[in-house]
N, C-alpha and C. Protein backbone atom coordinates (compact mmCIF):
# COMPACT_ATOMS: atom_id res chain seq x y z
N UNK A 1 53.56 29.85 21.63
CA UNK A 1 52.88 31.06 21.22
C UNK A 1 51.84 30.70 20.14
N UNK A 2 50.76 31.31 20.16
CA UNK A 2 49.52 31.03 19.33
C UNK A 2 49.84 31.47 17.71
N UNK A 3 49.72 30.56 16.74
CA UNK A 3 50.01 30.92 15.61
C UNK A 3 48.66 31.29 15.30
N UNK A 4 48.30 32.19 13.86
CA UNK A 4 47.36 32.09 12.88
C UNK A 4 48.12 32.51 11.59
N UNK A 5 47.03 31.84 10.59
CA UNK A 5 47.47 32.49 9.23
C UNK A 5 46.22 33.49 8.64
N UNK A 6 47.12 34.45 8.05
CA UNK A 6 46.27 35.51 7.33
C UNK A 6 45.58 34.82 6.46
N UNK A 7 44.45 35.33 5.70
CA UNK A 7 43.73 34.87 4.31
C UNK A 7 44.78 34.85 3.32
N UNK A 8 46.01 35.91 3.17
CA UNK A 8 46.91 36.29 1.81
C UNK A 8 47.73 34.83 2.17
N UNK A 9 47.76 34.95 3.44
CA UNK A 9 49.30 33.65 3.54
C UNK A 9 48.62 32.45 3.18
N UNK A 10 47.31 32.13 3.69
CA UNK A 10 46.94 30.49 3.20
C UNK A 10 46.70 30.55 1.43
N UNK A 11 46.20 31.79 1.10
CA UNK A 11 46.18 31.71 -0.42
C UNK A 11 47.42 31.56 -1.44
N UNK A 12 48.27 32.09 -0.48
CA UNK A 12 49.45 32.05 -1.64
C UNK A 12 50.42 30.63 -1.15
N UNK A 13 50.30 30.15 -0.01
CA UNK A 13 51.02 29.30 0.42
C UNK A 13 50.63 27.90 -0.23
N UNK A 14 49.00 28.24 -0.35
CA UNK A 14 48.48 27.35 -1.20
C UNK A 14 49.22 27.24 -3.18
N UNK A 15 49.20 28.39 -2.96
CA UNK A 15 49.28 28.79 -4.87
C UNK A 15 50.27 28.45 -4.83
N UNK A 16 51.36 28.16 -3.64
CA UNK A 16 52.88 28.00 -3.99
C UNK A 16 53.49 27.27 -3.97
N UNK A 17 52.18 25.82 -2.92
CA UNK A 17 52.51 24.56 -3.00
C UNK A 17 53.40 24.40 -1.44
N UNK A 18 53.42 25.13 -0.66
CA UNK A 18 54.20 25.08 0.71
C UNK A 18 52.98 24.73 1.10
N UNK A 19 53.81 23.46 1.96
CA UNK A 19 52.55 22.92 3.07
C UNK A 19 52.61 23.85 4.36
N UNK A 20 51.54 23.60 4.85
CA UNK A 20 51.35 25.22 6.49
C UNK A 20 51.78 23.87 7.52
N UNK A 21 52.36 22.74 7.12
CA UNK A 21 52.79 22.13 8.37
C UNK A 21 54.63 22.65 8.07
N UNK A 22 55.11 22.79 7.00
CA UNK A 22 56.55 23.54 7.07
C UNK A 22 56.74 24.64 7.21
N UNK A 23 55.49 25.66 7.28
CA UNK A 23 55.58 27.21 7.50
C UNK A 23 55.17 27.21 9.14
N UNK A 24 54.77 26.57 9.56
CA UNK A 24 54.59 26.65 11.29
C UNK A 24 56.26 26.20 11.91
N UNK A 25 56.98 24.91 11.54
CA UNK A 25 58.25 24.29 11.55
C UNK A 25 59.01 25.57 11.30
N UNK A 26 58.89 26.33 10.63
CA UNK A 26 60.15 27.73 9.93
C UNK A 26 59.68 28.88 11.32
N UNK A 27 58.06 29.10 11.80
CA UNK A 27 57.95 29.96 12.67
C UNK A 27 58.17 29.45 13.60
N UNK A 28 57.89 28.49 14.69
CA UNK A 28 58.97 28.08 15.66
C UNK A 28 60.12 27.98 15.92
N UNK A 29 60.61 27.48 14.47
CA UNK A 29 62.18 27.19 15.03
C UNK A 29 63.05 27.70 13.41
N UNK A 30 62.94 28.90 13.11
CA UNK A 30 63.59 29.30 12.08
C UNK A 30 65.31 29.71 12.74
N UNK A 31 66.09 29.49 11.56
CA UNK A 31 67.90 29.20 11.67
C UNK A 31 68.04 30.64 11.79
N UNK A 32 66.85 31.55 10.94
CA UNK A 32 67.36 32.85 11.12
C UNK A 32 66.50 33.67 10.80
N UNK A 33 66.08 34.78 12.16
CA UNK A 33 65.30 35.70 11.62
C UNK A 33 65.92 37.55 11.59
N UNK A 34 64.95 37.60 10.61
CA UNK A 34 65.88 39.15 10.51
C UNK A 34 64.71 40.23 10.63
N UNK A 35 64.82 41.54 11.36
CA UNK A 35 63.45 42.71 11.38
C UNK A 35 63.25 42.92 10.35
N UNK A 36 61.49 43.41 10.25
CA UNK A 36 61.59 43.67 8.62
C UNK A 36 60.46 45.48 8.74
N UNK A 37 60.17 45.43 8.23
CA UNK A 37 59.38 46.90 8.17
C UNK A 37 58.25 46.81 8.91
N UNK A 38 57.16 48.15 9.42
CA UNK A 38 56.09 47.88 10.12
C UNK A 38 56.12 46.32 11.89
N UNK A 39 56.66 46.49 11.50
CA UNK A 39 57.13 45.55 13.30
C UNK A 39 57.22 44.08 12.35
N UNK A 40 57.44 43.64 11.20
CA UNK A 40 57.50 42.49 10.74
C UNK A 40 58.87 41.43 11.11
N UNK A 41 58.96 40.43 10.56
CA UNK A 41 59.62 39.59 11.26
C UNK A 41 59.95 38.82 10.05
N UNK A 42 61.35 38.43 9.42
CA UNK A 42 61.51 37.60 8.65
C UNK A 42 61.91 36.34 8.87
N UNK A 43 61.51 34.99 9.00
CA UNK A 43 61.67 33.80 9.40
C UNK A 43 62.47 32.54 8.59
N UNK A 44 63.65 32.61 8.51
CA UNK A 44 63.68 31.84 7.39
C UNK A 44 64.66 30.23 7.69
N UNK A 45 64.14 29.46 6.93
CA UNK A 45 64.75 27.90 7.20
C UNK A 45 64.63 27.25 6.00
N UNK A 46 66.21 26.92 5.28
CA UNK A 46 66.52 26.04 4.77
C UNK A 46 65.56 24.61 4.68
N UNK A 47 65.34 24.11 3.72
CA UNK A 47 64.28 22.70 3.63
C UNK A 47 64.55 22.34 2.01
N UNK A 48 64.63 21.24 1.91
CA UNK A 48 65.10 20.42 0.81
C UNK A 48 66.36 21.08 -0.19
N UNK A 49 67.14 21.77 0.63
CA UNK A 49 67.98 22.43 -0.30
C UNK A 49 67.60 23.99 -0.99
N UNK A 50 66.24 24.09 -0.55
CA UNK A 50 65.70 25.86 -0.52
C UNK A 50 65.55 26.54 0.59
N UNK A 51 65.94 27.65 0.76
CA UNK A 51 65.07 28.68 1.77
C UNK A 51 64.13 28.96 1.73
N UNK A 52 63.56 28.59 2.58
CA UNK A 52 62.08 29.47 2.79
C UNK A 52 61.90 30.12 3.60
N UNK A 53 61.70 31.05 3.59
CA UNK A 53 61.24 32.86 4.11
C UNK A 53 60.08 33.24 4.57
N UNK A 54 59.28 33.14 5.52
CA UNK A 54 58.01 33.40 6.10
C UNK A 54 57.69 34.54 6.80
N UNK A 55 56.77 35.62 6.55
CA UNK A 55 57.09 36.58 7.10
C UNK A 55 55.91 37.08 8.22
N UNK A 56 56.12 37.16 9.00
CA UNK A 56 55.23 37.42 10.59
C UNK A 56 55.07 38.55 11.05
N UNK A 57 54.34 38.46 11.61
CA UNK A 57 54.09 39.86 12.53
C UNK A 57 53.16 39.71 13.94
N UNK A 58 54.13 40.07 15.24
CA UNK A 58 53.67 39.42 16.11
C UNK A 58 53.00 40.70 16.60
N UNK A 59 51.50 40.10 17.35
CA UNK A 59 50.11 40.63 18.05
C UNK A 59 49.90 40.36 19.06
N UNK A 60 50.74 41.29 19.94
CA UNK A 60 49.92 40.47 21.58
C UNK A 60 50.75 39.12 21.82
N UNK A 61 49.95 38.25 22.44
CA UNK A 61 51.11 36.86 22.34
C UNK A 61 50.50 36.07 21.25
N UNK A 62 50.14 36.52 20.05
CA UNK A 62 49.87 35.91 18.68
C UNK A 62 50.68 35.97 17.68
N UNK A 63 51.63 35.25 16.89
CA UNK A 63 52.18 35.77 15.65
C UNK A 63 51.08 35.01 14.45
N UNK A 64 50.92 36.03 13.85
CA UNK A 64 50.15 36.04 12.17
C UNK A 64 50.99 35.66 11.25
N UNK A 65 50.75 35.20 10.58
CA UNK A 65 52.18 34.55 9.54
C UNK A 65 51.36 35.21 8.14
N UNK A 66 51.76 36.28 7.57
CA UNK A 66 51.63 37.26 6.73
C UNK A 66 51.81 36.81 4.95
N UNK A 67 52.88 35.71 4.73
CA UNK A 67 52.95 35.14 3.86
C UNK A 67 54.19 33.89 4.24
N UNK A 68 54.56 33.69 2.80
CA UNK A 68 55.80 32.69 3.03
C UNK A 68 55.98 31.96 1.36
N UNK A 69 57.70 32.22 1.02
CA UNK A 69 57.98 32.13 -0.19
C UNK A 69 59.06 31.39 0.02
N UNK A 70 59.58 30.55 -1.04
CA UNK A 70 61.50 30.22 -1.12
C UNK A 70 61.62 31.34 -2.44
N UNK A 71 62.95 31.52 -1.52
CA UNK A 71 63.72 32.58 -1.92
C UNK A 71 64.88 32.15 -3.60
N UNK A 72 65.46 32.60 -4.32
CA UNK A 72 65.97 32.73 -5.28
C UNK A 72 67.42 32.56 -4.86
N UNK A 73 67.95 31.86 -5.67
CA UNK A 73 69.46 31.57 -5.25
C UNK A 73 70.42 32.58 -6.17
């Protein structure tokens, strides 16, 4: 399925230091996703001992990858 990233997701993914080669790895093959509001999609996969949480929203046969954070223990 055709990925893209929003402008917000490469900016903050940038600001956050997540590389977009482990936020594509979490949207393919995330351990667990959960629905989220507005048709969103929560993506999330464990990596170095953090979760990271990516959040999507699929278009047609496109998913947009909306942002992407590790989560708080």
């Amino acid at each position: 399925m055709p990925t893209k990233f929003s402008d917000h997701a490469e900016f903050q993914l940038k600001k956050r230091r997540i590389s977009l080669k482990l936020v594509l790895e979490t949207v393919r093959n995330p351990q667990e996703i959960i629905p989220s509001f507005k048709n969103r999609r929560l993506r999330r996969k464990v990596s170095g001992g953090k979760i990271l949480q990516v959040v999507t929203v699929t278009e047609g046969p496109r998913i947009t990858i909306i942002s992407g954070y590790y989560l708080r223990k």
